[in-house]
N, C-alpha and C. Protein backbone atom coordinates (compact mmCIF):
# COMPACT_ATOMS: atom_id res chain seq x y z
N UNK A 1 -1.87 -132.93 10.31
CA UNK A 1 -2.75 -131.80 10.49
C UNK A 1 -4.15 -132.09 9.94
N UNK A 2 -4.21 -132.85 8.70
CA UNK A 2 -5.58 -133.36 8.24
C UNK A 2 -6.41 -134.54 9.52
N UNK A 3 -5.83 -134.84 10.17
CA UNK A 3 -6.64 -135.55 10.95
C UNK A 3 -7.40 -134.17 12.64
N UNK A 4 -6.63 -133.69 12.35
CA UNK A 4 -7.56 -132.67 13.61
C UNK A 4 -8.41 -132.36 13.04
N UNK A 5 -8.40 -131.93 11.58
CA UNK A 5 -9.24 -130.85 11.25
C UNK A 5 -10.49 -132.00 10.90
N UNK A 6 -10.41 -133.05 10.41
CA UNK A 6 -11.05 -134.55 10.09
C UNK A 6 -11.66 -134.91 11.55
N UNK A 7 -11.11 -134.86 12.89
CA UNK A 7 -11.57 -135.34 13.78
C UNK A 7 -12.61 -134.35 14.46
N UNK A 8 -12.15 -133.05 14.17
CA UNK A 8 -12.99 -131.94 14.70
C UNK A 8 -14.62 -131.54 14.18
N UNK A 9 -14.43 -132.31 12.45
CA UNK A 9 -15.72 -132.05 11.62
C UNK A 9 -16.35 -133.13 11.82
N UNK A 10 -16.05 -134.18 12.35
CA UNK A 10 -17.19 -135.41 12.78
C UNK A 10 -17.55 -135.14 14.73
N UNK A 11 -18.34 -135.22 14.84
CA UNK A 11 -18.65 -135.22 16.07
C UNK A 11 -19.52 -136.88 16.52
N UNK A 12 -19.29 -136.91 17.75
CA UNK A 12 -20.27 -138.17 18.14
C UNK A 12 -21.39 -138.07 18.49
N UNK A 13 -22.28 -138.81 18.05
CA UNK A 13 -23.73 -139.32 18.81
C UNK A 13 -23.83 -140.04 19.19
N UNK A 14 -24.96 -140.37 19.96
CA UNK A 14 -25.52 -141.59 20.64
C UNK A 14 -26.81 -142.25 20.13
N UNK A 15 -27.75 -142.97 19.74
CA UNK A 15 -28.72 -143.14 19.58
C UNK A 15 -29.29 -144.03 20.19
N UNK A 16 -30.28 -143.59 20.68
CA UNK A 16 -31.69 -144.39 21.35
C UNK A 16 -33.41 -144.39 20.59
N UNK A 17 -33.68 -145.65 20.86
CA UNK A 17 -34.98 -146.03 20.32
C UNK A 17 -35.79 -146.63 21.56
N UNK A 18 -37.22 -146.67 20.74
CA UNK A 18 -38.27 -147.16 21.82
C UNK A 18 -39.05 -148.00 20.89
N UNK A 19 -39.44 -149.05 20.82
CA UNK A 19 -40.09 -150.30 20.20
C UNK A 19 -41.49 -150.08 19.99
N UNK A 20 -41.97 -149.26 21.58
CA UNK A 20 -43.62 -149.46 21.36
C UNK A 20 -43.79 -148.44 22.16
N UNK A 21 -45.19 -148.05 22.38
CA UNK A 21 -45.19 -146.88 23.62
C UNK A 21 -45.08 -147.20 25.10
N UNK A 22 -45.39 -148.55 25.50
CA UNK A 22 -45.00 -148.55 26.80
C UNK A 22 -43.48 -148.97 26.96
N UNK A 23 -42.97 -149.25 25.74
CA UNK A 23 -41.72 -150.22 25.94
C UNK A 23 -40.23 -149.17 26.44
N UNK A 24 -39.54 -148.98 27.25
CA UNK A 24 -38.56 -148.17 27.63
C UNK A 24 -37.82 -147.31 26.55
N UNK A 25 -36.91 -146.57 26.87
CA UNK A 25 -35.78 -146.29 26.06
C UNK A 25 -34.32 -146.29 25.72
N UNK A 26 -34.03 -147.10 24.90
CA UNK A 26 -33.02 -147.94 24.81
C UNK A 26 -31.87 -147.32 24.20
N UNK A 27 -30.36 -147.12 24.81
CA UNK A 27 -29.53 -146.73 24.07
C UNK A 27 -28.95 -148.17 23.32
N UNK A 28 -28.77 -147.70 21.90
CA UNK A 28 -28.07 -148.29 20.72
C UNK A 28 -26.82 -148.64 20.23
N UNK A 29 -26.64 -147.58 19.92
CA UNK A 29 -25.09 -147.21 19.38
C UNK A 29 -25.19 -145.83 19.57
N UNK A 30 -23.25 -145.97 19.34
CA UNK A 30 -22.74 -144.69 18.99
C UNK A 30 -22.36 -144.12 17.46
N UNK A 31 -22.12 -143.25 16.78
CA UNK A 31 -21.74 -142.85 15.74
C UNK A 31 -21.15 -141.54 15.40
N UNK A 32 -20.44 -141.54 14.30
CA UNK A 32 -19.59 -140.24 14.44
C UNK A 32 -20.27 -139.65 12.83
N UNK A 33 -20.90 -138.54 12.88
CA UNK A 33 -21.37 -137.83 11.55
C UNK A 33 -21.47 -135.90 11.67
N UNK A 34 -21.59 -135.41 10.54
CA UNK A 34 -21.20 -133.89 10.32
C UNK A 34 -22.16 -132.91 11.09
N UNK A 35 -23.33 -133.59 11.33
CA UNK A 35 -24.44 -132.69 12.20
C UNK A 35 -25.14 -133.66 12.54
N UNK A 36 -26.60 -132.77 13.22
CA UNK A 36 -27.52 -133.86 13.32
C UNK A 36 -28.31 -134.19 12.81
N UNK A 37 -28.83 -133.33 11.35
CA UNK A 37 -29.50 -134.00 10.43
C UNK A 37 -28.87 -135.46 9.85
N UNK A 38 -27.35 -135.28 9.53
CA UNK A 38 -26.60 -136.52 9.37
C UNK A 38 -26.85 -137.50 9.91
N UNK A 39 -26.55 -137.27 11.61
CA UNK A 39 -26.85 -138.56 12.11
C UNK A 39 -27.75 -138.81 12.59
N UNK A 40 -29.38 -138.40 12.29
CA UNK A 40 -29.88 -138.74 12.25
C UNK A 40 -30.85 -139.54 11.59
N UNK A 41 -30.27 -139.20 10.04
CA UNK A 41 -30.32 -139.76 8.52
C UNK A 41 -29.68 -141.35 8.87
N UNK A 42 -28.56 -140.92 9.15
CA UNK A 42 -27.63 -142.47 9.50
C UNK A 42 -27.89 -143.45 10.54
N UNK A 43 -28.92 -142.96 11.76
CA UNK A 43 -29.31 -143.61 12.89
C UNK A 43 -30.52 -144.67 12.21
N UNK A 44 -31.34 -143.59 11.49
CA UNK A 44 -32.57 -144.58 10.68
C UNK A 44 -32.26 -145.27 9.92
N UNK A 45 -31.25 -145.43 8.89
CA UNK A 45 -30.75 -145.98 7.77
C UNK A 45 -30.24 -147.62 8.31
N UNK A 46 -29.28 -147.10 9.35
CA UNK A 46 -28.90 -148.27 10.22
C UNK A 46 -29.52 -149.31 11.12
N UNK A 47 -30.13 -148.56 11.82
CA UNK A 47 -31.29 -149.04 13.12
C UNK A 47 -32.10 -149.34 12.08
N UNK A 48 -33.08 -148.66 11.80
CA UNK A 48 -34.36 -148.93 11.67
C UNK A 48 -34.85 -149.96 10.57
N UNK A 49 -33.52 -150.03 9.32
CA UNK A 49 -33.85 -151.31 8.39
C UNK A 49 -33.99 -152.71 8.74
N UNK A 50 -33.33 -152.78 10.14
CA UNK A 50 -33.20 -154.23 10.54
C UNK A 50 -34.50 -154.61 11.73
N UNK A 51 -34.66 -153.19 12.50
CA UNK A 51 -35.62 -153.69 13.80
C UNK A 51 -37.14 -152.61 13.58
N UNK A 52 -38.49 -153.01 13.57
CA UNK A 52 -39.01 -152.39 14.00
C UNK A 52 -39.28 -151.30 15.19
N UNK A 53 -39.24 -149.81 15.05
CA UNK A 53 -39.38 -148.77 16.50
C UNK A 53 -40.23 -147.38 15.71
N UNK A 54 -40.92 -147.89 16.89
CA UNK A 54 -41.32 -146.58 16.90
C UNK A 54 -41.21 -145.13 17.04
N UNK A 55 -39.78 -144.70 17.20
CA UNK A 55 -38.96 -143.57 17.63
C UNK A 55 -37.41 -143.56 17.76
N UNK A 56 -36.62 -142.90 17.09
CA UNK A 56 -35.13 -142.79 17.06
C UNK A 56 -34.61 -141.44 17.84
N UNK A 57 -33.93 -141.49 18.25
CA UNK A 57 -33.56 -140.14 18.99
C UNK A 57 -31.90 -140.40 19.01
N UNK A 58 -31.57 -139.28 18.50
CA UNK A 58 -30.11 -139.09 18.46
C UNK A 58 -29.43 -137.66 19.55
N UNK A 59 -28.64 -137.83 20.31
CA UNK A 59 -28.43 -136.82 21.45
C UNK A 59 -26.78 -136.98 20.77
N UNK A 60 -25.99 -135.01 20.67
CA UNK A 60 -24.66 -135.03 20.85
C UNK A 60 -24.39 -135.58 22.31
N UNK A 61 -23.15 -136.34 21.82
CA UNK A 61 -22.48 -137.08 23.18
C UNK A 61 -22.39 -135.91 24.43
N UNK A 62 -21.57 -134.79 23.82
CA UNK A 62 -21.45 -133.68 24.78
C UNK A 62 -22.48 -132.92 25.20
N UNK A 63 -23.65 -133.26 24.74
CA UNK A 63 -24.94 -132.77 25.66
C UNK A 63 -25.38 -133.90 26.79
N UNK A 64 -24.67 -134.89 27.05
CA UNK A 64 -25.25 -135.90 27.37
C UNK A 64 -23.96 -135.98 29.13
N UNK A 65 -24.61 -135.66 30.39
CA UNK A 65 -24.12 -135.08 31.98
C UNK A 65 -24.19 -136.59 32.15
N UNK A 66 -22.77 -136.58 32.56
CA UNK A 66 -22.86 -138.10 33.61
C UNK A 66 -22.22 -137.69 34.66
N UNK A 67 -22.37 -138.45 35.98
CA UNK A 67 -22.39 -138.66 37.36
C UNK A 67 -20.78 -138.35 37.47
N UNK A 68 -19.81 -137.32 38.24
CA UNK A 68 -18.63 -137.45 38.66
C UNK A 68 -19.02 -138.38 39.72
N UNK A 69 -17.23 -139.02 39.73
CA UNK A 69 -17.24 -139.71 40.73
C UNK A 69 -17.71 -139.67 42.31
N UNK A 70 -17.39 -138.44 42.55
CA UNK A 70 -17.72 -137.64 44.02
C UNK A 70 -19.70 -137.84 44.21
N UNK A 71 -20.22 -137.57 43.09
CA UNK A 71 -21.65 -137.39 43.07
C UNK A 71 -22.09 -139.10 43.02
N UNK A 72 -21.34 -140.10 42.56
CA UNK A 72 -21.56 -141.54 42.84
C UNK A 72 -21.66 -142.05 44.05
N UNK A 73 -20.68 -141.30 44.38
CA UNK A 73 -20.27 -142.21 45.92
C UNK A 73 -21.25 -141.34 46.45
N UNK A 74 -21.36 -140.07 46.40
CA UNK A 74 -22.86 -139.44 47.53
C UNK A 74 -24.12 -140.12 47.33
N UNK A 75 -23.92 -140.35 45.98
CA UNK A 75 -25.37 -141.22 45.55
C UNK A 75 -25.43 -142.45 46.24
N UNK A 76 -24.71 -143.29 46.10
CA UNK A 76 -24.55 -144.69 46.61
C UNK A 76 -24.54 -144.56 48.51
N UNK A 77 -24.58 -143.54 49.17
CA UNK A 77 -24.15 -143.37 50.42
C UNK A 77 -25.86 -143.06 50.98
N UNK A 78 -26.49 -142.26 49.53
CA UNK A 78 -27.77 -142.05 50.03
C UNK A 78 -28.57 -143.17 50.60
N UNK A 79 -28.12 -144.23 49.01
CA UNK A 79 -29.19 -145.47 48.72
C UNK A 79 -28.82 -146.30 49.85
N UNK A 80 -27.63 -146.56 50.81
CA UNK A 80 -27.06 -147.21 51.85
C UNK A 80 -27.98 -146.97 53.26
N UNK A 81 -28.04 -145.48 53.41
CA UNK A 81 -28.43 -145.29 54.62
C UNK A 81 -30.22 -145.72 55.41
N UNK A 82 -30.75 -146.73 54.50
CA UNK A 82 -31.91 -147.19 54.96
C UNK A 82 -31.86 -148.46 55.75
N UNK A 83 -31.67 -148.02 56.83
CA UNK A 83 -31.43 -149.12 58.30
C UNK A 83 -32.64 -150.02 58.47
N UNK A 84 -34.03 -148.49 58.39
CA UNK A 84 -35.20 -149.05 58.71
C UNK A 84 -35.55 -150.59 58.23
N UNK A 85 -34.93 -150.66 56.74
CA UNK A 85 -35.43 -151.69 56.03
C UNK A 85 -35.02 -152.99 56.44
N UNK A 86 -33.47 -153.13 56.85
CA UNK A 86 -33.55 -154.54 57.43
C UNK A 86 -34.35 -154.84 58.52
N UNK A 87 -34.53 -156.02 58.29
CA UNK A 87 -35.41 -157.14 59.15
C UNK A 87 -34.62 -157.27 60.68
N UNK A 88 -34.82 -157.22 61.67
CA UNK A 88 -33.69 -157.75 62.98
C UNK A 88 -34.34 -158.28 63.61
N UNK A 89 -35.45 -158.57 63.33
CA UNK A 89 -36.43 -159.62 64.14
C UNK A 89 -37.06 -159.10 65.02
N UNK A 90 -38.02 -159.29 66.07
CA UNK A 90 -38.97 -158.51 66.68
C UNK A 90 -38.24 -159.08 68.37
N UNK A 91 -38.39 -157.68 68.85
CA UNK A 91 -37.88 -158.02 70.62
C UNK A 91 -39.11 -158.45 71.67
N UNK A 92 -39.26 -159.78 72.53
CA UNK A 92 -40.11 -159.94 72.91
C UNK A 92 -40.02 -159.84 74.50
C-alpha cells in the first residue's frame, strides 16, 4: 500500500533546454519529483551544472498530447498525397 501512495506523490516530468537563442529546443530527460518547483530545482541542479543553456523548461508529462495512432496514419496519408512533386519526365 506504501508504494501507491509513494507512486502517486511523485509525478513525472520532462525537461527541455535551448543552448542559445537561435539554437532549437531540446528534450533532455525525464524525472520523477513532488511538484514543479521540485523539478524544476532538480532539472537545473542536474542539466545545467554540466552544459551551458540558456533556458530550462520542465512540462508535467500529462500535459504533454501526443498523436493517436488513427491521427498518424491521417497525418502520414496527408504528407503522401503530393503526386505533383514527382518528376515523370516531360511528354514531347
Amino acid at each position: 500500500m506504501e508504494e501507491t501512495n509513494e507512486t502517486s506523490f511523485y509525478q513525472e516530468y520532462e525537461v527541455f533546454s535551448k543552448k542559445s537563442v537561435k539554437a532549437p529546443i531540446q528534450h533532455q530527460f525525464s524525472l520523477l519529483a513532488p511538484n514543479e518547483e521540485m523539478a524544476l530545482s532538480m532539472a537545473m541542479e542536474n542539466f545545467m551544472r554540466r552544459e551551458d543553456v540558456l533556458d530550462v523548461w520542465v512540462v508535467k508529462r500529462d500535459n504533454i498530447r501526443a498523436m493517436t495512432s488513427e491521427e498518424r496514419m491521417n497525418w502520414t496519408k496527408r504528407l503522401d498525397n503530393k503526386d505533383y512533386r514527382r518528376t515523370k519526365g516531360t511528354v514531347i
